[in-house]
N, C-alpha and C. Protein backbone atom coordinates (compact mmCIF):
# COMPACT_ATOMS: atom_id res chain seq x y z
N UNK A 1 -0.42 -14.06 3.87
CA UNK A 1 -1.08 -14.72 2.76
C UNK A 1 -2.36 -13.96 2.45
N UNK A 2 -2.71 -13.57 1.25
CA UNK A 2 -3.80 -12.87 0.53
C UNK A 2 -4.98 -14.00 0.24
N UNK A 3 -6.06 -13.78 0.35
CA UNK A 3 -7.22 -14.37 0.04
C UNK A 3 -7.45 -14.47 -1.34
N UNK A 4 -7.93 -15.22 -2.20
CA UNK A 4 -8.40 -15.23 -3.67
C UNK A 4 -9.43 -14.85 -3.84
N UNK A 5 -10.51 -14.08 -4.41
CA UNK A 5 -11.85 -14.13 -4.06
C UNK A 5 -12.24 -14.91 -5.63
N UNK A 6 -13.01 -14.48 -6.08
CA UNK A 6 -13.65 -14.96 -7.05
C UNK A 6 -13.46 -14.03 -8.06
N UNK A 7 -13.47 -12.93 -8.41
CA UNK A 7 -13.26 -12.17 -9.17
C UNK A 7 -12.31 -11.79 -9.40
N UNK A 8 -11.12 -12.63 -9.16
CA UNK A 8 -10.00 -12.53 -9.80
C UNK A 8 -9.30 -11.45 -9.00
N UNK A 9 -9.18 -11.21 -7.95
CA UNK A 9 -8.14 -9.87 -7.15
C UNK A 9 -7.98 -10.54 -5.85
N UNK A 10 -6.78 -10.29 -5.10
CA UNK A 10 -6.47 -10.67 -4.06
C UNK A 10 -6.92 -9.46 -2.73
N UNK A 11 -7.19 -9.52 -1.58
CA UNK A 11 -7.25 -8.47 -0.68
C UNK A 11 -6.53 -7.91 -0.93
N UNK A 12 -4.86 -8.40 -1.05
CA UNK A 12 -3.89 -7.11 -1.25
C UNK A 12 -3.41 -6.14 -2.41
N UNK A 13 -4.51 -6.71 -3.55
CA UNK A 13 -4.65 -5.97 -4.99
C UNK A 13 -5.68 -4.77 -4.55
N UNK A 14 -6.78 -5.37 -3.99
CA UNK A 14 -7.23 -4.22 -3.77
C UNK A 14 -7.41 -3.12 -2.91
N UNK A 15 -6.88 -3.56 -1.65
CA UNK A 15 -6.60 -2.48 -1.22
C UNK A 15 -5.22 -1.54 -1.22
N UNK A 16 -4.51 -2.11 -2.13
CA UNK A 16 -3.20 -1.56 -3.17
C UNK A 16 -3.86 -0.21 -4.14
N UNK A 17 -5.05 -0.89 -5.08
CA UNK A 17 -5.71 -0.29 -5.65
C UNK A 17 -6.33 1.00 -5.07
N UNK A 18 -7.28 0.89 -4.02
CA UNK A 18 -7.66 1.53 -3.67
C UNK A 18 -6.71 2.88 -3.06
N UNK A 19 -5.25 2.75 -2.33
CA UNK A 19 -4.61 3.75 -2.21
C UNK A 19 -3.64 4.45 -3.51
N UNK A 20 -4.17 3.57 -4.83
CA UNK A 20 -3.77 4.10 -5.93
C UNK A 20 -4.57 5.34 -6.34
N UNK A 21 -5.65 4.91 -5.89
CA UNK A 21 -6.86 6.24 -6.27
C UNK A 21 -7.40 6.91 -5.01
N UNK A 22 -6.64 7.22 -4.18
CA UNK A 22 -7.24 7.81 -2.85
C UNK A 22 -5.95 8.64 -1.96
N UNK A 23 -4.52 7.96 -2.38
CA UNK A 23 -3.29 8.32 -1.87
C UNK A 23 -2.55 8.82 -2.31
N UNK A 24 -2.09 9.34 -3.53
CA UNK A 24 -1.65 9.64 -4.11
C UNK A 24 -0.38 11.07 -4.04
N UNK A 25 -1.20 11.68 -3.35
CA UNK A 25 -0.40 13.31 -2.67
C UNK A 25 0.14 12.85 -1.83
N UNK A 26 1.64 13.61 -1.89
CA UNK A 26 2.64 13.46 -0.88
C UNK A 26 2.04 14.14 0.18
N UNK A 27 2.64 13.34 1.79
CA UNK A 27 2.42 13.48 2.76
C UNK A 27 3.32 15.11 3.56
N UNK A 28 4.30 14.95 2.40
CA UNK A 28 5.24 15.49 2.98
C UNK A 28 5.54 17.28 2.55
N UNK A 29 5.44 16.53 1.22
CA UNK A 29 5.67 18.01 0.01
C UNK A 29 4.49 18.16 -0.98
N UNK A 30 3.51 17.44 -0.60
CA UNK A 30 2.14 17.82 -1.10
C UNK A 30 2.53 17.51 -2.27
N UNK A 31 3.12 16.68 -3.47
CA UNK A 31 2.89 16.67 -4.56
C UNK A 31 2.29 15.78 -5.10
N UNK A 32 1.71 15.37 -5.79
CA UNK A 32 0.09 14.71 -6.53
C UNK A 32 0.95 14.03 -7.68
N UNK A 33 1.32 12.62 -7.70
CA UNK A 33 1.62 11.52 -8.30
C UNK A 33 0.97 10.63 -9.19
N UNK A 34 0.48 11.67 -10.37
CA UNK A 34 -0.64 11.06 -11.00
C UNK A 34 -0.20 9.60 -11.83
N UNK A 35 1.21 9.38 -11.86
CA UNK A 35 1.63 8.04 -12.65
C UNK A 35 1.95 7.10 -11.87
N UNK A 36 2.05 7.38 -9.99
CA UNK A 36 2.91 6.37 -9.57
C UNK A 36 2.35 5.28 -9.29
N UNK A 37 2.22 4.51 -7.98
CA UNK A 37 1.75 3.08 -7.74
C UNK A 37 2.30 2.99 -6.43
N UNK A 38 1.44 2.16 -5.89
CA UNK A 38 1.88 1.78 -4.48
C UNK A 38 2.40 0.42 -4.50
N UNK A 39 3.20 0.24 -3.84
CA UNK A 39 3.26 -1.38 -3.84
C UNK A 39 3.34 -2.19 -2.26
N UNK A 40 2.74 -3.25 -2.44
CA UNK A 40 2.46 -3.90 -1.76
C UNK A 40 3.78 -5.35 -1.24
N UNK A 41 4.14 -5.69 0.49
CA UNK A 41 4.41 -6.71 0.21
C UNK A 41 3.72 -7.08 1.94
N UNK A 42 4.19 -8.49 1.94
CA UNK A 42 3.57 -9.32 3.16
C UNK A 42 4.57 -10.23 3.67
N UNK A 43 4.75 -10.60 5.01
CA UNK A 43 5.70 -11.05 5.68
C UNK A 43 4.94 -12.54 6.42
N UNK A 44 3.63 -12.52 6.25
CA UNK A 44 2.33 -13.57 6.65
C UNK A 44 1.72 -12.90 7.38
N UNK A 45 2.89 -12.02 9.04
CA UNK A 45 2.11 -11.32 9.78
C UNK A 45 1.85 -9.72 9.65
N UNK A 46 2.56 -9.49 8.67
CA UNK A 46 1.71 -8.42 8.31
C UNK A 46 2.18 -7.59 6.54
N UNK A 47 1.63 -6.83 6.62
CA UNK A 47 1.41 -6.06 4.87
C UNK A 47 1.70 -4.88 5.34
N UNK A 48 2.62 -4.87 4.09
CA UNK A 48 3.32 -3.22 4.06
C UNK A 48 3.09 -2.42 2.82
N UNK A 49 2.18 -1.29 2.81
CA UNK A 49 2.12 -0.35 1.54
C UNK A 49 2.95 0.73 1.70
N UNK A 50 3.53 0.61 0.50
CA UNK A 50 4.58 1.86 0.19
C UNK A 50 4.37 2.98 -0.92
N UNK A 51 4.49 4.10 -0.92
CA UNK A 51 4.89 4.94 -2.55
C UNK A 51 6.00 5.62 -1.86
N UNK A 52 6.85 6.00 -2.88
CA UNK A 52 7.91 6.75 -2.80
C UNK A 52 7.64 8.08 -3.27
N UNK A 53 7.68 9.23 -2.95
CA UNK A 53 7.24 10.40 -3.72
C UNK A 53 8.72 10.57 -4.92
N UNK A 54 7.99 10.74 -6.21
CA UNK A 54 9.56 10.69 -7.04
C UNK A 54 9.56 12.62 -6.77
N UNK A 55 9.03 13.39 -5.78
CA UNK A 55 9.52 14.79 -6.22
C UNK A 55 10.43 15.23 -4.92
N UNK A 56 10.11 14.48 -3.96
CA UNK A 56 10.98 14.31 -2.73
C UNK A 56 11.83 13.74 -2.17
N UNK A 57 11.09 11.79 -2.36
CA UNK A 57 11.64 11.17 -2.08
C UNK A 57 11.16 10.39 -0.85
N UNK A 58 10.16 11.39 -0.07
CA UNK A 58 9.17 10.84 0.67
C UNK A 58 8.63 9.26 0.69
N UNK A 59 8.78 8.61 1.71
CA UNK A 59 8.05 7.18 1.91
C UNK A 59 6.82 7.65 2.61
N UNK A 60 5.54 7.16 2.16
CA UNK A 60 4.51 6.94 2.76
C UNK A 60 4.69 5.25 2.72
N UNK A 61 4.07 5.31 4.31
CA UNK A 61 3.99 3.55 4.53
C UNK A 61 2.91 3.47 5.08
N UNK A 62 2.33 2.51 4.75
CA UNK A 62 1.18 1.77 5.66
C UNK A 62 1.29 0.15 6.48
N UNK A 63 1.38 -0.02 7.26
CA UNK A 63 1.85 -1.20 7.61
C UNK A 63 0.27 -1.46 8.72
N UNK A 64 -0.02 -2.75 8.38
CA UNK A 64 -1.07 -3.78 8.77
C UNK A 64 -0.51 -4.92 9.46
N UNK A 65 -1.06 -5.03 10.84
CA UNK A 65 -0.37 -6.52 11.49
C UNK A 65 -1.14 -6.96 12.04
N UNK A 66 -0.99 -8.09 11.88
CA UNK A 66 -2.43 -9.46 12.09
C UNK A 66 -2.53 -9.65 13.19
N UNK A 67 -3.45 -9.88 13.72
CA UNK A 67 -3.49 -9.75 15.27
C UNK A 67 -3.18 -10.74 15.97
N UNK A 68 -2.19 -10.32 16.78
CA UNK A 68 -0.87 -11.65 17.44
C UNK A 68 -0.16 -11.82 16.75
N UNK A 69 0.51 -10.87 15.93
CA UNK A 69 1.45 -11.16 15.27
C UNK A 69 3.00 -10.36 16.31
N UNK A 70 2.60 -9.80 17.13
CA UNK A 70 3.83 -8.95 17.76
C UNK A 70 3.93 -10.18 18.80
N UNK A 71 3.04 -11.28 19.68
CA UNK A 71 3.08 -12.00 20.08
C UNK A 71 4.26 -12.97 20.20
């Protein structure tokens, strides 16, 4: 579950956002994805960021787990 803040964005908008403008180059084949998007999902215990590289095919993932969630 994502937090609401007040200004209208959830934690997981923005730090979605933020690897929109910071992540962008493939991990793999170095190519620079100036149109793509990451997307975000959540399971409660944890959040998974993804892009797909469209020149490879490459998954970059980021996965976040709440603590005690492997518990």
């Amino acid at each position: 579950m994502s937090y609401q803040s007040g200004i209208g964005t959830t934690t997981l908008d923005s730090l979605r956002e933020r690897y929109n403008e910071t992540r962008m180059r493939c991990t793999a084949c170095g190519y620079h994805d100036a149109d793509g998007k990451w997307t975000a999902a959540t399971t409660g215990g944890e959040i998974s960021y993804e892009h797909v590289c469209p020149s490879c095919g490459h998954v970059d993932e980021v996965v976040i787990k709440r603590k005690g969630a492997d518990e």
